[in-house]
C-alpha atoms as a PDB file:
ATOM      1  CA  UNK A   1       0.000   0.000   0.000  1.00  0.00           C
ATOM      2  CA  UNK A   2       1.439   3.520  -0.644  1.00  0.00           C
ATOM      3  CA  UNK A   3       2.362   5.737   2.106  1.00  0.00           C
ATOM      4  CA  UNK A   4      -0.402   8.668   2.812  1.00  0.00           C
ATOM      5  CA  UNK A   5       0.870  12.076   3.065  1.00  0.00           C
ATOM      6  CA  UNK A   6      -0.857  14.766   3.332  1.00  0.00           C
ATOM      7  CA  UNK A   7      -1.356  18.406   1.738  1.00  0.00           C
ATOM      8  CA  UNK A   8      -2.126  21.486   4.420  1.00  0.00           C
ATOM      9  CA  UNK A   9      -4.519  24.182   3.217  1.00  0.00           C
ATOM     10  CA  UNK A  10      -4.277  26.974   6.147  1.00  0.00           C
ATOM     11  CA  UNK A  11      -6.865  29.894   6.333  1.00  0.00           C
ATOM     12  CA  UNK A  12      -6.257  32.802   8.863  1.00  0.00           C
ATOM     13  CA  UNK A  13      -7.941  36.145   9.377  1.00  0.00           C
ATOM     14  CA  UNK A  14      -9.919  38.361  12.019  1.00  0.00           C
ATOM     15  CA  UNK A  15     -13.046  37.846  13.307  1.00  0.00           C
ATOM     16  CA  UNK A  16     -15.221  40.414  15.532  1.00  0.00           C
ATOM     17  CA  UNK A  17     -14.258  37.948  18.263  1.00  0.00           C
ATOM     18  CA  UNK A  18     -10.470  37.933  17.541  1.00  0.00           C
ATOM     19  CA  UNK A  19      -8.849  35.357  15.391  1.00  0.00           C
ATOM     20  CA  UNK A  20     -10.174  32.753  12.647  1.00  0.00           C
ATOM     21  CA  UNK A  21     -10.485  29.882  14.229  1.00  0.00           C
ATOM     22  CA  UNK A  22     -12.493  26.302  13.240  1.00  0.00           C
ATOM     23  CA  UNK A  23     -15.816  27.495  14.446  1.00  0.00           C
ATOM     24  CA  UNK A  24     -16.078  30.657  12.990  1.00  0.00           C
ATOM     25  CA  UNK A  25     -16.084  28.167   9.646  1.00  0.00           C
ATOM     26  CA  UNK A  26     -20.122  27.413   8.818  1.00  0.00           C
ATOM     27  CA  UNK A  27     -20.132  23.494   7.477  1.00  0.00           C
ATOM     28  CA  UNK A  28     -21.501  24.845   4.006  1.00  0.00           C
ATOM     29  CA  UNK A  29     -18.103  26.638   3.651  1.00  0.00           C
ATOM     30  CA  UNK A  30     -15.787  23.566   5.179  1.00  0.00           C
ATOM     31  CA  UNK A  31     -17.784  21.502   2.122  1.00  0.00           C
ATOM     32  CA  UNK A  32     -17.078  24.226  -0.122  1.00  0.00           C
ATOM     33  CA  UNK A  33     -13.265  23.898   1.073  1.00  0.00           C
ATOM     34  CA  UNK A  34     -13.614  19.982   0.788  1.00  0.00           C
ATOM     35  CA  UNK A  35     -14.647  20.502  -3.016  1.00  0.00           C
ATOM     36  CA  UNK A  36     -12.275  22.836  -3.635  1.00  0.00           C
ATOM     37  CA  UNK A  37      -9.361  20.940  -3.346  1.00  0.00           C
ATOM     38  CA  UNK A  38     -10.920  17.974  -4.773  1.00  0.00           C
ATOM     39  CA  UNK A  39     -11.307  19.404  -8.131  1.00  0.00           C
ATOM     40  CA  UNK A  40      -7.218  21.240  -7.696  1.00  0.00           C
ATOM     41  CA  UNK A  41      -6.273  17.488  -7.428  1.00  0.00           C
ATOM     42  CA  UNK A  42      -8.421  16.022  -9.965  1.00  0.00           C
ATOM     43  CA  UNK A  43      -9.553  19.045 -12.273  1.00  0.00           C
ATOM     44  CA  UNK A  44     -10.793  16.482 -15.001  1.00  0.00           C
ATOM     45  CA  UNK A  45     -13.853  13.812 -14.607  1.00  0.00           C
ATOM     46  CA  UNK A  46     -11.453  11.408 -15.610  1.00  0.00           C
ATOM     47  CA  UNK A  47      -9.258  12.196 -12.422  1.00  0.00           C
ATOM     48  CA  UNK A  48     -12.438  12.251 -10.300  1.00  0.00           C
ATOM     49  CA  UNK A  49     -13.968   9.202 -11.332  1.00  0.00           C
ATOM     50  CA  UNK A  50     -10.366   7.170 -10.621  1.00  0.00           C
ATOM     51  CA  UNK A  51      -8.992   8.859  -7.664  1.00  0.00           C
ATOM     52  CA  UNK A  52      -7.749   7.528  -4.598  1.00  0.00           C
ATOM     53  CA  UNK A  53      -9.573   8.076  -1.268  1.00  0.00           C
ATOM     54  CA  UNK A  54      -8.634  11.134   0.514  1.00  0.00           C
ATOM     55  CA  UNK A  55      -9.486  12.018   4.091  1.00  0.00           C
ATOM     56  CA  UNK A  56      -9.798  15.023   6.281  1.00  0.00           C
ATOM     57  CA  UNK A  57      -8.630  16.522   9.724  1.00  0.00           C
ATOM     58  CA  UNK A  58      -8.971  20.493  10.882  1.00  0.00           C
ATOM     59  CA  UNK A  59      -6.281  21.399  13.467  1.00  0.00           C
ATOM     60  CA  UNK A  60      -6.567  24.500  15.237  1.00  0.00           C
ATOM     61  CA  UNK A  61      -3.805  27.229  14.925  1.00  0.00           C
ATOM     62  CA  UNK A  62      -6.403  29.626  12.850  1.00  0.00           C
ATOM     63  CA  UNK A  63      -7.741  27.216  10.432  1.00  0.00           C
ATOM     64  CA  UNK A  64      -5.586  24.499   9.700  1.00  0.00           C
ATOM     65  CA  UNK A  65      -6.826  21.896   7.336  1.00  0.00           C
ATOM     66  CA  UNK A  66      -5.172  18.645   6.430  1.00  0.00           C
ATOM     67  CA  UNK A  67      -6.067  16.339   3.726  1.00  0.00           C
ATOM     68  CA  UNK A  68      -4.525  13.084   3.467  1.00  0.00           C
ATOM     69  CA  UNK A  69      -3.475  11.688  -0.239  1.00  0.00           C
ATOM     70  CA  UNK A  70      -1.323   9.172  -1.237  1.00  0.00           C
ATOM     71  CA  UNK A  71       2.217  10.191  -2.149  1.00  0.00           C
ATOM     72  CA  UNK A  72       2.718  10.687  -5.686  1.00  0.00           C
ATOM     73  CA  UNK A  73      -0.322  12.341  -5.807  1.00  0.00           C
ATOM     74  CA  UNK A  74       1.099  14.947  -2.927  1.00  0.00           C
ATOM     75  CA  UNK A  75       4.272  14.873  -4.802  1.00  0.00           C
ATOM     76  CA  UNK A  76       3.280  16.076  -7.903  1.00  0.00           C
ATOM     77  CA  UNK A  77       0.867  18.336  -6.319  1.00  0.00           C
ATOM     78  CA  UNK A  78       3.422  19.933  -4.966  1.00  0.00           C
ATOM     79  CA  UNK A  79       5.566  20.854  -7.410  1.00  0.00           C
ATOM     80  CA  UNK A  80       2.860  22.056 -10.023  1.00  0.00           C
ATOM     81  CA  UNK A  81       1.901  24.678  -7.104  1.00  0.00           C
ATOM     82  CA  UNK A  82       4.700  25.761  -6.661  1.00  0.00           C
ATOM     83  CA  UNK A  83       5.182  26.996  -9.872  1.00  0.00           C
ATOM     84  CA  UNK A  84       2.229  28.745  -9.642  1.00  0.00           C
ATOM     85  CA  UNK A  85       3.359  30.450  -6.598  1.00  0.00           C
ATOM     86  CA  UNK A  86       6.815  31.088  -8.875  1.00  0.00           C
ATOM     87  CA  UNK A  87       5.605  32.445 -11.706  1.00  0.00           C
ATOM     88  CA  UNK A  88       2.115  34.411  -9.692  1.00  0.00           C
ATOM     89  CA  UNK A  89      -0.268  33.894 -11.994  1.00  0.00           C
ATOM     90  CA  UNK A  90      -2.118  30.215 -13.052  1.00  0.00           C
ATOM     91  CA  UNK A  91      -1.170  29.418 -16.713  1.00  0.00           C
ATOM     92  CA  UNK A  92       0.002  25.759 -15.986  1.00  0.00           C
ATOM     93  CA  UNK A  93      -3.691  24.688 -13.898  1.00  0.00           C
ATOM     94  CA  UNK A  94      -6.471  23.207 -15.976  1.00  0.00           C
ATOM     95  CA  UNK A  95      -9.058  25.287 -16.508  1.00  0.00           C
ATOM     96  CA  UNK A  96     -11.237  24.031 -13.348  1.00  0.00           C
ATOM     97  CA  UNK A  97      -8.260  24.753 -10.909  1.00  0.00           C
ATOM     98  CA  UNK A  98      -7.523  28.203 -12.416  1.00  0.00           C
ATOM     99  CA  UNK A  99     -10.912  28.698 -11.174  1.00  0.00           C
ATOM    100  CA  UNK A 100     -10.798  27.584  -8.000  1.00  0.00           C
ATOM    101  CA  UNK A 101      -7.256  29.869  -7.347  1.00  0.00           C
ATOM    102  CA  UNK A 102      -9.387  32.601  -8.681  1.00  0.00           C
ATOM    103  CA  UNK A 103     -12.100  32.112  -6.432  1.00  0.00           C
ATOM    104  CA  UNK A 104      -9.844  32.073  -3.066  1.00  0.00           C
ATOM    105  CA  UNK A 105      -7.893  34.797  -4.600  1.00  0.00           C
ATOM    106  CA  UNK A 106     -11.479  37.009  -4.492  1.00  0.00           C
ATOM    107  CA  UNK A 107     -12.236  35.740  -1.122  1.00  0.00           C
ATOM    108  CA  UNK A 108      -8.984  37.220  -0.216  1.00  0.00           C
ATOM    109  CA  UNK A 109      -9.695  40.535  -1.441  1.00  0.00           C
ATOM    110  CA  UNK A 110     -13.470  41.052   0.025  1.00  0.00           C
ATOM    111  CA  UNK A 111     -12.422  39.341   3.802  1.00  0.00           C
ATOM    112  CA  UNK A 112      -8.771  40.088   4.105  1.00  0.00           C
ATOM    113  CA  UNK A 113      -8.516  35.762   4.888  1.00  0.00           C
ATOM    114  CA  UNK A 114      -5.468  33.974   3.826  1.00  0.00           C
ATOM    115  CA  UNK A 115      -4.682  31.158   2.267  1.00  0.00           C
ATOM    116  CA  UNK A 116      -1.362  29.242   2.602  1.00  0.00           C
ATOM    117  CA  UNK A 117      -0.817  25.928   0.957  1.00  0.00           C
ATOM    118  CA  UNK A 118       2.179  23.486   2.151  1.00  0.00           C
ATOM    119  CA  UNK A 119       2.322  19.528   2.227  1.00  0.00           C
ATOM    120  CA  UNK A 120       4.048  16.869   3.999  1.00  0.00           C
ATOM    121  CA  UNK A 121       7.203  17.207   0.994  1.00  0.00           C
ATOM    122  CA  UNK A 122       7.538  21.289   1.807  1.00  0.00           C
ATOM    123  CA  UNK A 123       6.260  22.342   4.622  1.00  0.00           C
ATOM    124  CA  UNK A 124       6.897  25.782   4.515  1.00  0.00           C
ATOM    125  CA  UNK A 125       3.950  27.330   2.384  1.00  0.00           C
ATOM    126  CA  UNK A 126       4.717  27.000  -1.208  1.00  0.00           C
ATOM    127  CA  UNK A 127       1.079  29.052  -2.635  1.00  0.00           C
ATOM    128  CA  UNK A 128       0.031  32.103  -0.062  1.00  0.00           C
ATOM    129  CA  UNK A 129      -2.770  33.863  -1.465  1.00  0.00           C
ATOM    130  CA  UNK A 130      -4.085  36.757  -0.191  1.00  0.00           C
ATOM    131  CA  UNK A 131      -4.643  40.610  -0.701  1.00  0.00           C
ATOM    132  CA  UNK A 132      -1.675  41.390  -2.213  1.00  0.00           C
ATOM    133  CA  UNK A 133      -1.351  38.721  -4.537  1.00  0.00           C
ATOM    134  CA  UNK A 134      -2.907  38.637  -8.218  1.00  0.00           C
ATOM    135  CA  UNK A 135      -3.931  35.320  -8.696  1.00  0.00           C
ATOM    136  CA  UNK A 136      -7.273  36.573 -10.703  1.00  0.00           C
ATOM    137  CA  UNK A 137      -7.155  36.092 -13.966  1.00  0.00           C
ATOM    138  CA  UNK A 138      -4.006  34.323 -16.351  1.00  0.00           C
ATOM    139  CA  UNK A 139      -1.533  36.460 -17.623  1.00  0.00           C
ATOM    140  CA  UNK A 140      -0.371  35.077 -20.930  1.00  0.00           C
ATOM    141  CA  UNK A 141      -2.815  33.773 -23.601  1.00  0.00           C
ATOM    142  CA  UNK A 142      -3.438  29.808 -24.527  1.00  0.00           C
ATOM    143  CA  UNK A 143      -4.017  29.446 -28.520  1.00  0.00           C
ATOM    144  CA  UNK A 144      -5.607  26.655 -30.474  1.00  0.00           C
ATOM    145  CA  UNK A 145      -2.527  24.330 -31.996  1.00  0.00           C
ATOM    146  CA  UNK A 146      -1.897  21.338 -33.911  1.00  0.00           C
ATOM    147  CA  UNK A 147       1.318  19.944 -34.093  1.00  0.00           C
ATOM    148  CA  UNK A 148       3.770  16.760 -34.060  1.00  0.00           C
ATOM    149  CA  UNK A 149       5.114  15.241 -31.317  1.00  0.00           C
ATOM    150  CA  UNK A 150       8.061  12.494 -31.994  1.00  0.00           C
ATOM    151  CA  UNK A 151       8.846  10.481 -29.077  1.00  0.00           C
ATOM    152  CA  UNK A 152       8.363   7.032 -26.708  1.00  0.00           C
ATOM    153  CA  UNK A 153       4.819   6.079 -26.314  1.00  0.00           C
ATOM    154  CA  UNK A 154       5.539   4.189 -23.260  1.00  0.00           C
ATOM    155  CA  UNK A 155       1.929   3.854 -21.815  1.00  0.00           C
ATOM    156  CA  UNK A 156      -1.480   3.479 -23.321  1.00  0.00           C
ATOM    157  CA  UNK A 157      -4.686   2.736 -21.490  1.00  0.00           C
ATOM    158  CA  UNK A 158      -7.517   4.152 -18.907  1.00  0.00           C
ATOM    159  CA  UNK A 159     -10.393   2.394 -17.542  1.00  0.00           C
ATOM    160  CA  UNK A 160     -12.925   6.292 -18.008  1.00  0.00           C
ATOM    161  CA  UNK A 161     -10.854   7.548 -20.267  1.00  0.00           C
ATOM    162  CA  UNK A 162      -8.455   6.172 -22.939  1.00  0.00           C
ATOM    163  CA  UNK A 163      -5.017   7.829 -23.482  1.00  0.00           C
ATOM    164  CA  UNK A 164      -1.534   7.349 -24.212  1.00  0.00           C
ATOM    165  CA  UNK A 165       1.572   8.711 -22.958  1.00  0.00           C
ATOM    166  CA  UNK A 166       4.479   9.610 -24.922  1.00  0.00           C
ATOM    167  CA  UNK A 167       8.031  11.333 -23.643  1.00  0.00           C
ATOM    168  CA  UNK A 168       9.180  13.745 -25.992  1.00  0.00           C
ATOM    169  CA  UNK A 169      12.999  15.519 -26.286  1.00  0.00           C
ATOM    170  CA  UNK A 170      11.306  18.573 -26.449  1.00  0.00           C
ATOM    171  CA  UNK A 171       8.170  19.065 -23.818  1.00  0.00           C
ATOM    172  CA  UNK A 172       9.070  16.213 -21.562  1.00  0.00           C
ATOM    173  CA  UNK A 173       6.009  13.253 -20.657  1.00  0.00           C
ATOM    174  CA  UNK A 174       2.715  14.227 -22.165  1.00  0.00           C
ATOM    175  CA  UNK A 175      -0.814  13.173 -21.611  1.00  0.00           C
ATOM    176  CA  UNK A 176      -2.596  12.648 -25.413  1.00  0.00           C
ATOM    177  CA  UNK A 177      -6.468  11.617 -25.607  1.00  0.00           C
ATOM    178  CA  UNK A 178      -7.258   9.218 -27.858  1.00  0.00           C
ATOM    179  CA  UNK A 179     -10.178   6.632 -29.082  1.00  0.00           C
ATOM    180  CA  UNK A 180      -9.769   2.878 -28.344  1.00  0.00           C
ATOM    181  CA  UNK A 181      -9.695   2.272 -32.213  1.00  0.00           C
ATOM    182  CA  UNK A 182      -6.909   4.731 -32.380  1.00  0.00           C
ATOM    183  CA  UNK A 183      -5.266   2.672 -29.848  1.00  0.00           C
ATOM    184  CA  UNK A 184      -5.597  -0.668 -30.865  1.00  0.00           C
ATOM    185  CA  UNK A 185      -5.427  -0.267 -34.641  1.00  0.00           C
ATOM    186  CA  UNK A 186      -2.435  -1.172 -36.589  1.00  0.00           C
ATOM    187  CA  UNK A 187       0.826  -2.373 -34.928  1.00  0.00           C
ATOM    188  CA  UNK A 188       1.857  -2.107 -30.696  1.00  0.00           C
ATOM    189  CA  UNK A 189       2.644   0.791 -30.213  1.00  0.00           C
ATOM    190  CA  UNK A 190       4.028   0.810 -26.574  1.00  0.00           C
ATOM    191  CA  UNK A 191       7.611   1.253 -26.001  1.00  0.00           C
ATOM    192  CA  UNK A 192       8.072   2.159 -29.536  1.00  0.00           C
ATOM    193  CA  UNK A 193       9.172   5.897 -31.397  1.00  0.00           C
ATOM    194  CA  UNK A 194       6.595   7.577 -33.023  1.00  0.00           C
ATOM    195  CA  UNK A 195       5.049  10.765 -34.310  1.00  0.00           C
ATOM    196  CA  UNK A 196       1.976  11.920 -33.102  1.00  0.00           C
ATOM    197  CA  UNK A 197      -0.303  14.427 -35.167  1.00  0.00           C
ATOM    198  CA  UNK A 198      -2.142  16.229 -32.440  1.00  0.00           C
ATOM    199  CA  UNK A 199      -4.284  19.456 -31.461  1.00  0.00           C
ATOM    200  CA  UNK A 200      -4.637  21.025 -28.134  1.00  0.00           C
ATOM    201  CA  UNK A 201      -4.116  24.266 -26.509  1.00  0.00           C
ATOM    202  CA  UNK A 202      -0.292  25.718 -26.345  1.00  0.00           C
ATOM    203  CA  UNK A 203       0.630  28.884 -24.085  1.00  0.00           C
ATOM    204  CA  UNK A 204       2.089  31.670 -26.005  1.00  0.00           C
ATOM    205  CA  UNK A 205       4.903  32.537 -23.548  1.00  0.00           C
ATOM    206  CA  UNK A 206       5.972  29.459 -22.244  1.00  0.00           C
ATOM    207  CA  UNK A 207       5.247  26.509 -24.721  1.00  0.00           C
ATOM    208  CA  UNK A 208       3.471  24.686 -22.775  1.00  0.00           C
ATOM    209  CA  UNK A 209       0.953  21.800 -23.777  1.00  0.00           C
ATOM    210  CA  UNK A 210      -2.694  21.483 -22.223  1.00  0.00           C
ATOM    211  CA  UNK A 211      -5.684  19.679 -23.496  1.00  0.00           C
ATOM    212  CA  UNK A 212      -3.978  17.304 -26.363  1.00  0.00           C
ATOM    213  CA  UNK A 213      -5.959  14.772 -28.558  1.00  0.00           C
ATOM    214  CA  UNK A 214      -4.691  12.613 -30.945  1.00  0.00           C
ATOM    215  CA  UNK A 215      -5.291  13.242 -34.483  1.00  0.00           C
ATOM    216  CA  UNK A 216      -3.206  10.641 -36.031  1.00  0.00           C
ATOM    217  CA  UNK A 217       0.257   8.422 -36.348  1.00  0.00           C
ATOM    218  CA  UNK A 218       2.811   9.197 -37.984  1.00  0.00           C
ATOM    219  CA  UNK A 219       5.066   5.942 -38.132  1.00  0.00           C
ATOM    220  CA  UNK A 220       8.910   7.224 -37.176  1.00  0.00           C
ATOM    221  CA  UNK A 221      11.190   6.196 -40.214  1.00  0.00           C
ATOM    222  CA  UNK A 222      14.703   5.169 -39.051  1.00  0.00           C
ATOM    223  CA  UNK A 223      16.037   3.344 -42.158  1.00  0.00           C
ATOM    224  CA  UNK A 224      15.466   5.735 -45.181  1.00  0.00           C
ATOM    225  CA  UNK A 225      17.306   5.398 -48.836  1.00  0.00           C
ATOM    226  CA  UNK A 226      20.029   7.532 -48.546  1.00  0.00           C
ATOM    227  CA  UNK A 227      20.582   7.374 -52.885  1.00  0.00           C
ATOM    228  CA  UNK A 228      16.849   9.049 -53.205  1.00  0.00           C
ATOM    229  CA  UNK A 229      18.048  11.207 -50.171  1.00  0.00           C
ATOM    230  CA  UNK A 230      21.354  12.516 -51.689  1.00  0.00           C
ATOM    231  CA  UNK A 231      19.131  12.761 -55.096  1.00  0.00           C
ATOM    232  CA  UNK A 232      16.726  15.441 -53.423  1.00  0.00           C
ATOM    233  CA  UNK A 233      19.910  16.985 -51.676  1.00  0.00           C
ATOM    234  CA  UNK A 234      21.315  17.955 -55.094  1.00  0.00           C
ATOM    235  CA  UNK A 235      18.015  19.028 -56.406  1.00  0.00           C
ATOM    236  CA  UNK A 236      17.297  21.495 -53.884  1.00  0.00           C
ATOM    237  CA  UNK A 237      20.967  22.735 -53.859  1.00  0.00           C
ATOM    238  CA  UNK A 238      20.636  24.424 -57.232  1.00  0.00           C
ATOM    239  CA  UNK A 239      18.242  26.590 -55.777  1.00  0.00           C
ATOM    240  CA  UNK A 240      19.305  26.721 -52.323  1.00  0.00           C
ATOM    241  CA  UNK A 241      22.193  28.315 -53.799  1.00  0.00           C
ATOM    242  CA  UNK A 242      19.870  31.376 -55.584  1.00  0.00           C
ATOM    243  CA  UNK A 243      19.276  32.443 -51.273  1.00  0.00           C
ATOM    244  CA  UNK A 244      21.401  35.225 -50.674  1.00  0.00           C
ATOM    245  CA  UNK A 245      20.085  35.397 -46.891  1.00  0.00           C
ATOM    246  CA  UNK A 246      18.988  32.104 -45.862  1.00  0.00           C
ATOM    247  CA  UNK A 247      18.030  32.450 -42.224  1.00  0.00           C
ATOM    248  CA  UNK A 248      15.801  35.278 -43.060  1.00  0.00           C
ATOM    249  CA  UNK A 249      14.702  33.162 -46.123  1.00  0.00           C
ATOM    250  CA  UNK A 250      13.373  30.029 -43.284  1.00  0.00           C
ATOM    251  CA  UNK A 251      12.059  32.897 -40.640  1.00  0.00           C
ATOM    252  CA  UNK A 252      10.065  33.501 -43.371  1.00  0.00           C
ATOM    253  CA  UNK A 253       8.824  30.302 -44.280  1.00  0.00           C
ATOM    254  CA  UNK A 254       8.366  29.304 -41.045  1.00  0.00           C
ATOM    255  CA  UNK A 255       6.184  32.336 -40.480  1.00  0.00           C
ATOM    256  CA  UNK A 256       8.397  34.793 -38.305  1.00  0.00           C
ATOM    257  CA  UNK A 257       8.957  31.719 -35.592  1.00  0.00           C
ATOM    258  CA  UNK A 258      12.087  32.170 -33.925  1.00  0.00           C
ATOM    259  CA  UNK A 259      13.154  28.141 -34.016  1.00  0.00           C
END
């Protein structure tokens, strides 16, 4: 069995009374908490639906509340909210997260409560949000992309949901959606190279992949014919030749990209 640990949500503040404490919290708010962080560690109804159990525990000290997970899960928790509390803003959260961020983030604004987030890998608070942070509404833009992915498909599956996962030189392990036809059709796949054709959602500042679905294989060709290959080579040279400034020539081509 894997070893629970546990992620701390802490809320402090004033009341007319003197400090926030666990019963100045009505149980349609602790619910509301309970929710909350269900859907920051599970944003997707895939996630939801095949979960682990998670249980709960207030401590006192303001408003201390624990929730237990098992490890990985706290693990990776972890260090994706960090990064949040990094970079101040929520680009890298699903969509249902960003929204729950947003939410405490308004809380902290109308009641002056705050909200630190730590776990049993960091304990000092790696997200604080309160009235002088921004966590409202994402700073850089997410466009509509397709694209290809080369890399190791190394696993393929879901019981909800079915999906592979490939690792890529470029963006690291990435979660693709795909049909059970798509996945069973043709050769095995698993533990083999090859291109994916996908579309998803890809942040304009930093790169970075969200919401992918496959589109289609592309088989990865290592053997080729290098005569036909050295035949094209020549071909193009004649013209490639003709390009007096040839890196302004591909920026071009490439549509102003910088890579």
């Amino acid at each position: 069995m894997e070893i629970s640990s546990y992620i701390s949500i802490k809320l402090t503040g004033k009341t007319s009374q003197g400090n926030l404490n666990p019963r100045d919290i009505d149980i349609a708010e602790t619910k509301e908490l309970l929710s909350d962080l269900e859907t920051l560690l599970f944003p997707t109804k895939a996630e939801k639906e095949e979960r682990p159990r998670v249980s709960y525990e207030v401590q006192k000290g303001s408003v201390k509340n624990l929730f237990f997970v098992p490890a990985s899960n706290v693990i990776m928790f972890t260090a994706l909210m960090s990064e949040v509390g990094k970079q101040g803003n929520t680009d890298l959260l699903q969509q249902k997260a960003a929204t729950i961020i947003d939410k405490w983030q308004k809380k902290a604004f109308a009641s002056g409560r705050e909200y630190t987030i730590a776990s049993s890998v960091n304990e000092n608070p790696f997200l604080t949000i309160n009235r002088d942070t921004k966590f409202i509404t994402p700073q850089t833009d997410w466009v509509n992309t397709n694209l290809y992915l080369y890399g190791e498909i190394f696993e393929e599956g879901g019981l909800s949901s079915s999906n592979l996962h490939i690792l890529t030189d470029r963006y690291g392990k990435l979660t693709v959606d795909a049909t059970k036809e798509q996945l069973t059709s043709g050769t095995n796949k698993l533990y083999n190279v090859y291109g994916l054709w996908v579309k998803g959602k890809q942040n304009v500042a930093t790169g970075f992949l969200k919401d992918l679905s496959l589109i289609d294989f592309l088989t990865h060709q290592l053997d080729y014919d290098e005569l036909a290959l050295n035949m094209q080579i020549e071909k193009a040279s004649v013209n490639w030749k003709k390009i007096n400034d040839k890196d302004a020539w591909l920026t071009d081509v490439k549509g102003g990209a910088n890579e």
